[in-house]
N, C-alpha and C. Protein backbone atom coordinates (compact mmCIF):
# COMPACT_ATOMS: atom_id res chain seq x y z
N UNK A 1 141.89 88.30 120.32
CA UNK A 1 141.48 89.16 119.23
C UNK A 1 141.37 90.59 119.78
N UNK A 2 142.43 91.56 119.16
CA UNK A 2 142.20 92.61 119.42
C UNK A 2 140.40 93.21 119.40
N UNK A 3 140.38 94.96 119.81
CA UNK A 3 139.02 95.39 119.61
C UNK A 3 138.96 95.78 118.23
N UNK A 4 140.00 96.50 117.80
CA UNK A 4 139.93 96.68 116.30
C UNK A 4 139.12 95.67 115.49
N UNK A 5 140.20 94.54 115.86
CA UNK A 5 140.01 93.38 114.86
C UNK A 5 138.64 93.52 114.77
N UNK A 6 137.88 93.03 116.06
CA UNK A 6 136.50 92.68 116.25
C UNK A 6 135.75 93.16 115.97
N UNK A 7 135.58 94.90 116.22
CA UNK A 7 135.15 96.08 115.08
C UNK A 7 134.99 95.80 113.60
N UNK A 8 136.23 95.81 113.27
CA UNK A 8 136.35 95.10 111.56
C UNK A 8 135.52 94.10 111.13
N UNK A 9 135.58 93.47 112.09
CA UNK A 9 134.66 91.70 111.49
C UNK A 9 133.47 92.49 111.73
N UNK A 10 132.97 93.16 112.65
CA UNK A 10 131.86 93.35 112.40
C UNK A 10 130.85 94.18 112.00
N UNK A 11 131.63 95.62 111.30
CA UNK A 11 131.75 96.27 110.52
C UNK A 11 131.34 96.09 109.22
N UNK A 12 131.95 95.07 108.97
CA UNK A 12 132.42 94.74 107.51
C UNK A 12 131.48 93.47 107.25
N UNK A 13 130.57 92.99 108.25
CA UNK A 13 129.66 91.78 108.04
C UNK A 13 128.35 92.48 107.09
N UNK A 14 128.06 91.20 106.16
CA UNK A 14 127.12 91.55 105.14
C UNK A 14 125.42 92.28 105.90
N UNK A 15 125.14 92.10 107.07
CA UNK A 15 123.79 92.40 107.53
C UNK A 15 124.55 93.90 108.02
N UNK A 16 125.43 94.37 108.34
CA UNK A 16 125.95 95.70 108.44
C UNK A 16 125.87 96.74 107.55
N UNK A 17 126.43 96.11 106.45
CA UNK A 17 126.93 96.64 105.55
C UNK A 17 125.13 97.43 104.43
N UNK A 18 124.42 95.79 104.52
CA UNK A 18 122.99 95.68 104.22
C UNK A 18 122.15 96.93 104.82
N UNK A 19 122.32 97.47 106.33
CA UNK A 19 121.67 97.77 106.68
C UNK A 19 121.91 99.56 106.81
N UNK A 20 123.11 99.94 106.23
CA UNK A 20 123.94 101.51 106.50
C UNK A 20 123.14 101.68 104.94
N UNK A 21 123.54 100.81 104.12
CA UNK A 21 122.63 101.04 102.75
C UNK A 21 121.17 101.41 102.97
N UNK A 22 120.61 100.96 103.91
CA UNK A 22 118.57 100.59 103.85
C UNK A 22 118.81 101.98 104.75
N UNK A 23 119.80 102.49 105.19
CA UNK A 23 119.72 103.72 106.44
C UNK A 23 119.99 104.77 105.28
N UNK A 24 120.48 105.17 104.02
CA UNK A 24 120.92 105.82 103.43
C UNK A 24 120.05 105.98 102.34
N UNK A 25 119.42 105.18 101.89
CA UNK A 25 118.61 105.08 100.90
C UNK A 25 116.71 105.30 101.62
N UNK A 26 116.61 105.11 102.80
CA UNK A 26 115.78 105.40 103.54
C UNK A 26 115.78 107.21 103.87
N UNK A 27 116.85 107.57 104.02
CA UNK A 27 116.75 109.28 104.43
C UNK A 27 116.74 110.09 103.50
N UNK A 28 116.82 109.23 102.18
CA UNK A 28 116.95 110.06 100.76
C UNK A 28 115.38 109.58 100.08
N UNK A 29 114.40 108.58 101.06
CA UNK A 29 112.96 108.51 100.52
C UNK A 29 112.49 109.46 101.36
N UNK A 30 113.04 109.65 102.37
CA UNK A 30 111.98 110.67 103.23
C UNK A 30 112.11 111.80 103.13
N UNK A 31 113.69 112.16 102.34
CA UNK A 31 113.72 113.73 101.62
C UNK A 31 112.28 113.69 100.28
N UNK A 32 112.87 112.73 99.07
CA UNK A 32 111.30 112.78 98.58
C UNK A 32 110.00 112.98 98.99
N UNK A 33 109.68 111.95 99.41
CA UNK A 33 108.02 112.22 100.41
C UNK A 33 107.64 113.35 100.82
N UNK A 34 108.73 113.44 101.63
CA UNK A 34 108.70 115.12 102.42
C UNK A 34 108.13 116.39 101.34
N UNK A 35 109.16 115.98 100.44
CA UNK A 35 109.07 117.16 99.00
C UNK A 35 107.53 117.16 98.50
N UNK A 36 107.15 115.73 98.28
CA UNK A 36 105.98 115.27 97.57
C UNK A 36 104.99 115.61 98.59
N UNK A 37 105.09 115.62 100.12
CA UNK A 37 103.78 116.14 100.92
C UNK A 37 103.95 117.80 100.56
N UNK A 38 104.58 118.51 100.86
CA UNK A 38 104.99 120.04 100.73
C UNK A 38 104.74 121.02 99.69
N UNK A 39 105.55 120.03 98.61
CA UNK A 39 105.35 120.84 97.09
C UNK A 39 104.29 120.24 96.12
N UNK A 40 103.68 119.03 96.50
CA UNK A 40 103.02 118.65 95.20
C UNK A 40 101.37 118.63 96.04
N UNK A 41 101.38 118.03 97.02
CA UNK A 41 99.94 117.24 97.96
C UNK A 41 99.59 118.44 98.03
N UNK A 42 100.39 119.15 99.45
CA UNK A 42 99.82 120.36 100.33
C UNK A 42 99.22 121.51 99.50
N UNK A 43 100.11 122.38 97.95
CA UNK A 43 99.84 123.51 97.60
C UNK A 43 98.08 123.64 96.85
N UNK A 44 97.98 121.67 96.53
CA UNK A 44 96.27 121.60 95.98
C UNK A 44 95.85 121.95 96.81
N UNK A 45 95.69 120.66 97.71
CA UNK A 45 95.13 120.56 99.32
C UNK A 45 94.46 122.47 99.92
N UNK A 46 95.77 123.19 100.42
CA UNK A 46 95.55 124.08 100.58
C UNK A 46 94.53 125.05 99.49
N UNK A 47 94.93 125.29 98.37
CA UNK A 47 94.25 125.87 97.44
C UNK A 47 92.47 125.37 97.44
N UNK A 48 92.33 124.36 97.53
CA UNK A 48 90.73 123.62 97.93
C UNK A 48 90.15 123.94 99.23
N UNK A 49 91.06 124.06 100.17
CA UNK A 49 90.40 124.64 101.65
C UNK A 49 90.48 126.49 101.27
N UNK A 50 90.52 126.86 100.40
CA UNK A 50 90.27 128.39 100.37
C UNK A 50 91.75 129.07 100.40
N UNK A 51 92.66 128.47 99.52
CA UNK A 51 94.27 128.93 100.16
C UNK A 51 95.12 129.00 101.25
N UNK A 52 94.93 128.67 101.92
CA UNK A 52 95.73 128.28 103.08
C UNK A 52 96.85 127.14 102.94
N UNK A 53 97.82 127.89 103.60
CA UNK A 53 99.35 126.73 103.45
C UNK A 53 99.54 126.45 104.96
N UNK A 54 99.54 124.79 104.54
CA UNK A 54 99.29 123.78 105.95
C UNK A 54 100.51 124.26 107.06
N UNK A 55 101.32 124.25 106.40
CA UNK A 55 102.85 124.93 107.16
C UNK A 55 102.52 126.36 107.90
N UNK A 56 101.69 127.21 107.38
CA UNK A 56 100.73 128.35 107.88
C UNK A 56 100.14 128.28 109.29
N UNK A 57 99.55 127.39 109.04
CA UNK A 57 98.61 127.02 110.53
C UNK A 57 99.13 126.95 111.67
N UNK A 58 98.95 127.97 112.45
CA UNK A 58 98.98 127.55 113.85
C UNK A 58 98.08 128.56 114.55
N UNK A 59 98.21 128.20 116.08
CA UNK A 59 97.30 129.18 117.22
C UNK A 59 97.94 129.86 118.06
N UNK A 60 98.50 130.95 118.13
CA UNK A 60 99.11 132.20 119.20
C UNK A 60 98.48 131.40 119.99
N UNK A 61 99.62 131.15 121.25
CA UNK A 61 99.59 130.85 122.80
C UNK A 61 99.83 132.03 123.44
N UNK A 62 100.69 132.66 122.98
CA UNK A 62 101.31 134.03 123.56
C UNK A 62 101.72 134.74 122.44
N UNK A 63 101.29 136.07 122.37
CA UNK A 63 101.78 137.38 121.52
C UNK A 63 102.98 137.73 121.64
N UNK A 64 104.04 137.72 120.56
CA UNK A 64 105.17 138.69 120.72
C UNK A 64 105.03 139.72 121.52
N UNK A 65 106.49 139.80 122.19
CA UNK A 65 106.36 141.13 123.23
C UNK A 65 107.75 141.10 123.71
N UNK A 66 108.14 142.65 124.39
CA UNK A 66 108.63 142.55 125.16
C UNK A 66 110.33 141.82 124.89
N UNK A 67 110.63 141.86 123.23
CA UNK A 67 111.88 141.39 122.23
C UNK A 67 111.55 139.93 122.35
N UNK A 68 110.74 139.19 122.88
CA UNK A 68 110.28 137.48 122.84
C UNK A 68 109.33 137.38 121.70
N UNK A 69 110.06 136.08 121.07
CA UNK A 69 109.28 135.82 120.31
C UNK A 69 107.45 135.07 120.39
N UNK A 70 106.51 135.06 119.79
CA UNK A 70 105.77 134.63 119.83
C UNK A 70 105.45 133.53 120.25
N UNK A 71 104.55 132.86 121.26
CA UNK A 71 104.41 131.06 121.14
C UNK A 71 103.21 130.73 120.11
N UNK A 72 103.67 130.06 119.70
CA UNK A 72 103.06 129.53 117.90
C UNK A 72 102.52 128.28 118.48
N UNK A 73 101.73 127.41 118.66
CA UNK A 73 101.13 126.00 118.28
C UNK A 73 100.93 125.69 117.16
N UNK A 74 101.71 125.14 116.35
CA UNK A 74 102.17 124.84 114.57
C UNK A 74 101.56 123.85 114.32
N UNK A 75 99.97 123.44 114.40
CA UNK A 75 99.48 122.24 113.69
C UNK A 75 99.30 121.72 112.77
N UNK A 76 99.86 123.22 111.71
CA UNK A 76 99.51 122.99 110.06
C UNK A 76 100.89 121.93 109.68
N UNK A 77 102.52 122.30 110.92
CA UNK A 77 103.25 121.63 110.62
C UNK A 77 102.92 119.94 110.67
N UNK A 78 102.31 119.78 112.25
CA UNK A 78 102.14 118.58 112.32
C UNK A 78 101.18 117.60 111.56
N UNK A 79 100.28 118.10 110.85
CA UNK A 79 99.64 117.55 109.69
C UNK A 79 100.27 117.41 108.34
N UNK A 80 101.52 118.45 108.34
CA UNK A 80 102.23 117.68 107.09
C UNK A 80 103.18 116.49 107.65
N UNK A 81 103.67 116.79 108.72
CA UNK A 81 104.13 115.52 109.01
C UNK A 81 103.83 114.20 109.28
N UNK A 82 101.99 114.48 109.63
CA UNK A 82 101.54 113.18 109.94
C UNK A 82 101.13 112.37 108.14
N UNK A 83 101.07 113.44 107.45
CA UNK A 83 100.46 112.96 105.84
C UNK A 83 102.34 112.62 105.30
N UNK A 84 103.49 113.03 105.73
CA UNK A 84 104.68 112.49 105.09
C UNK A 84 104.48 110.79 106.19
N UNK A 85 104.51 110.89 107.79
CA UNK A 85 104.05 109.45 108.05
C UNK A 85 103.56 108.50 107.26
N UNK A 86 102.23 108.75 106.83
CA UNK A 86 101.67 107.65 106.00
C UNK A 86 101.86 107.99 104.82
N UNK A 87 101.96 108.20 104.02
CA UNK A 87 102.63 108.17 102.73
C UNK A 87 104.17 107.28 103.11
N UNK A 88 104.98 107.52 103.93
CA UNK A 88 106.01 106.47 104.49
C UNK A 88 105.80 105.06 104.16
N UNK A 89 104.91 104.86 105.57
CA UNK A 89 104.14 103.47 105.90
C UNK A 89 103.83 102.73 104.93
N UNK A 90 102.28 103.61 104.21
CA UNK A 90 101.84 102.82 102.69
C UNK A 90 102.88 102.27 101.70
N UNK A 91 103.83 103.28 101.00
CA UNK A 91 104.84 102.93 100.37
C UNK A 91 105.79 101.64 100.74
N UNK A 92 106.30 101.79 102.43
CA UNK A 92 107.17 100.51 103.17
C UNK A 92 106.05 99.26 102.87
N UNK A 93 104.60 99.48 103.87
CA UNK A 93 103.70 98.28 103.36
C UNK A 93 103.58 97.88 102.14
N UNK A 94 103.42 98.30 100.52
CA UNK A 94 103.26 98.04 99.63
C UNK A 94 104.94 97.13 99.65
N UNK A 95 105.62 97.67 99.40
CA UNK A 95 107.19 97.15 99.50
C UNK A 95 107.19 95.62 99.73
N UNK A 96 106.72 95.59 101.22
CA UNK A 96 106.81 94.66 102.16
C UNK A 96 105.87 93.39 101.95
N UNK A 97 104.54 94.12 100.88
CA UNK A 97 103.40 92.93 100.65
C UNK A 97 103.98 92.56 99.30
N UNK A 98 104.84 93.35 98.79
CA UNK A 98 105.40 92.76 97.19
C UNK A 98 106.40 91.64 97.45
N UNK A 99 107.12 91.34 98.53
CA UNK A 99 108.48 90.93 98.76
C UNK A 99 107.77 89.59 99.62
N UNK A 100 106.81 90.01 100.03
CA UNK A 100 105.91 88.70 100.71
C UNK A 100 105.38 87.92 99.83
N UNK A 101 104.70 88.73 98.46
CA UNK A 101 104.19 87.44 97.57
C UNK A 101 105.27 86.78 96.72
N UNK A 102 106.25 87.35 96.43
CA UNK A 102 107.26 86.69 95.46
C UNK A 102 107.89 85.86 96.67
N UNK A 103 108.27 86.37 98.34
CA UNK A 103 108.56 84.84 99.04
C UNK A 103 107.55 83.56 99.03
N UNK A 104 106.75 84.03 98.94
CA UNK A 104 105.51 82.63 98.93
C UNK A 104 105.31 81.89 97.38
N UNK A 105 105.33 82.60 96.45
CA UNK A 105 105.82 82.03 95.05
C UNK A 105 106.95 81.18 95.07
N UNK A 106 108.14 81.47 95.94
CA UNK A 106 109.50 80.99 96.25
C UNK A 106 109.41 79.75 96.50
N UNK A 107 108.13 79.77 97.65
CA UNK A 107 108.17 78.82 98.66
C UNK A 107 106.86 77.39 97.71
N UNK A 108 106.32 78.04 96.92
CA UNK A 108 105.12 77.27 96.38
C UNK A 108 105.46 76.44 95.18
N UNK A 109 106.78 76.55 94.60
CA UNK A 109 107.11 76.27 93.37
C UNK A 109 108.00 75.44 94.17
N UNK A 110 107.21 73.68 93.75
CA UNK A 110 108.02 72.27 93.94
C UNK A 110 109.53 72.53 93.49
N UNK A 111 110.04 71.85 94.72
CA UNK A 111 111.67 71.56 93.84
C UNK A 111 111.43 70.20 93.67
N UNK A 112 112.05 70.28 92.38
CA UNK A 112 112.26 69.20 91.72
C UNK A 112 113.31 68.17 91.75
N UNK A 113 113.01 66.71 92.06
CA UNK A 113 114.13 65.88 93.03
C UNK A 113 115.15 65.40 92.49
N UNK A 114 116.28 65.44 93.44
CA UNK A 114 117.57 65.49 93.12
C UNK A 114 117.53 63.95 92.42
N UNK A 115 118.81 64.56 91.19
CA UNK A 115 118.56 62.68 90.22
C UNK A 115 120.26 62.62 91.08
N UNK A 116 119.19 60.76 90.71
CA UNK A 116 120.13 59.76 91.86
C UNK A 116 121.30 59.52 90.55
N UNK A 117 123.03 59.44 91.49
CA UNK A 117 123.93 58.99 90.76
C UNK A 117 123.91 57.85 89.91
N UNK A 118 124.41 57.75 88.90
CA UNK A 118 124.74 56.92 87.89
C UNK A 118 124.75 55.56 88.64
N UNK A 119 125.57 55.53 89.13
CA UNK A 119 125.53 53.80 89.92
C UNK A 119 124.20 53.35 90.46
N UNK A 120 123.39 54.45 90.89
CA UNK A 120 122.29 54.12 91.48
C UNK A 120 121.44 53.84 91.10
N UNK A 121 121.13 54.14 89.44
CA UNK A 121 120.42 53.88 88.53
C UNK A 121 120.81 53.02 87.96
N UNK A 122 122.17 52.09 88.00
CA UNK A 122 122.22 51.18 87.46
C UNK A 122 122.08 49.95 88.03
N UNK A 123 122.28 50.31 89.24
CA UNK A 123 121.80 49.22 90.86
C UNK A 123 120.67 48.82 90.91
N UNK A 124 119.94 49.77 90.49
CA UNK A 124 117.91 49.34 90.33
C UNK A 124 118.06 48.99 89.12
N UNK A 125 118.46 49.20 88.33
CA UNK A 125 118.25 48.27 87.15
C UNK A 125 118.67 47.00 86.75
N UNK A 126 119.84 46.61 87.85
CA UNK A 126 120.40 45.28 87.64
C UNK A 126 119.25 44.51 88.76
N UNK A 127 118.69 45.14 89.74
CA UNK A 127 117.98 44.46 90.46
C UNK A 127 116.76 44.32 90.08
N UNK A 128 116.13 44.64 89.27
CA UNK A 128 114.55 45.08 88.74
C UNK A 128 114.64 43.80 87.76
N UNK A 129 116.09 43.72 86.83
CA UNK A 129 116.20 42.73 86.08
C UNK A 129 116.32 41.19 86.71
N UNK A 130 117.09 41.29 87.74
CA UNK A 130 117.08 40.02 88.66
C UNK A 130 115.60 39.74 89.17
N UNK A 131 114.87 40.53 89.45
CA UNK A 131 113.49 40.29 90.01
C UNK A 131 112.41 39.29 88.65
N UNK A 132 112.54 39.64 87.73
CA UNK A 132 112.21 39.36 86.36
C UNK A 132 112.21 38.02 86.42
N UNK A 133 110.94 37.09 86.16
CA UNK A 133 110.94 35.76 86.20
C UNK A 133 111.97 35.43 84.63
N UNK A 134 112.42 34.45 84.86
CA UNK A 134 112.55 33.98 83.44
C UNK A 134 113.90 33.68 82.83
């Protein structure tokens, strides 16, 4: 088998294919979120701490000078990123506890037993009748 080939087969296998989808549809929730920490959470948020925009925040390490730019310590960034984190998480966990109770529903609901072929039901019945005094 060529490498192509083998590429192809495995390329083209359903947990591949499954998973470029969950990679694509995943970077287009974290554009949302992102949006939803930034534009909708942060501008209250900020407005309640006295106006301040979280993206704002940081602490001069070093002063511009000298045509160099400033060193910034950006913590207001890393607090929107840690609030797009969990907003992530929660959302995946909720996901993940929904998909867990409908598997256990799956798993809790009797199957119901396979009916025996025609002959087989007529086999116990010729024998049930033979058993029959009389």
């Amino acid at each position: 088998m060529s490498m192509i080939q083998e590429f192809r087969e495995f390329a083209v296998k359903g947990n591949m294919v499954d998973m470029a989808v969950g990679i694509i549809i995943g970077g287009a929730f974290g554009q949302i979120i992102t949006s939803l920490v930034n534009d909708v959470i942060m501008p209250p948020l900020g407005l309640l701490i006295g106006g301040v925009d979280f993206a704002d925040l940081a602490v001069t390490l070093k002063a511009a000078g000298d045509g160099a730019d400033a060193v910034l310590l950006r913590y207001g960034a890393f607090i929107n990123t840690a609030i797009n984190f969990l907003i992530i998480a929660f959302a995946i966990f909720m996901v993940i506890k929904a998909m867990n109770r409908l598997k256990r529903k799956e798993e809790a609901a009797p199957a119901e037993p396979p009916v025996p072929p025609r002959e087989q039901v007529l086999l116990e019945e010729i024998r049930d009748l033979l058993k029959k005094p009389g």
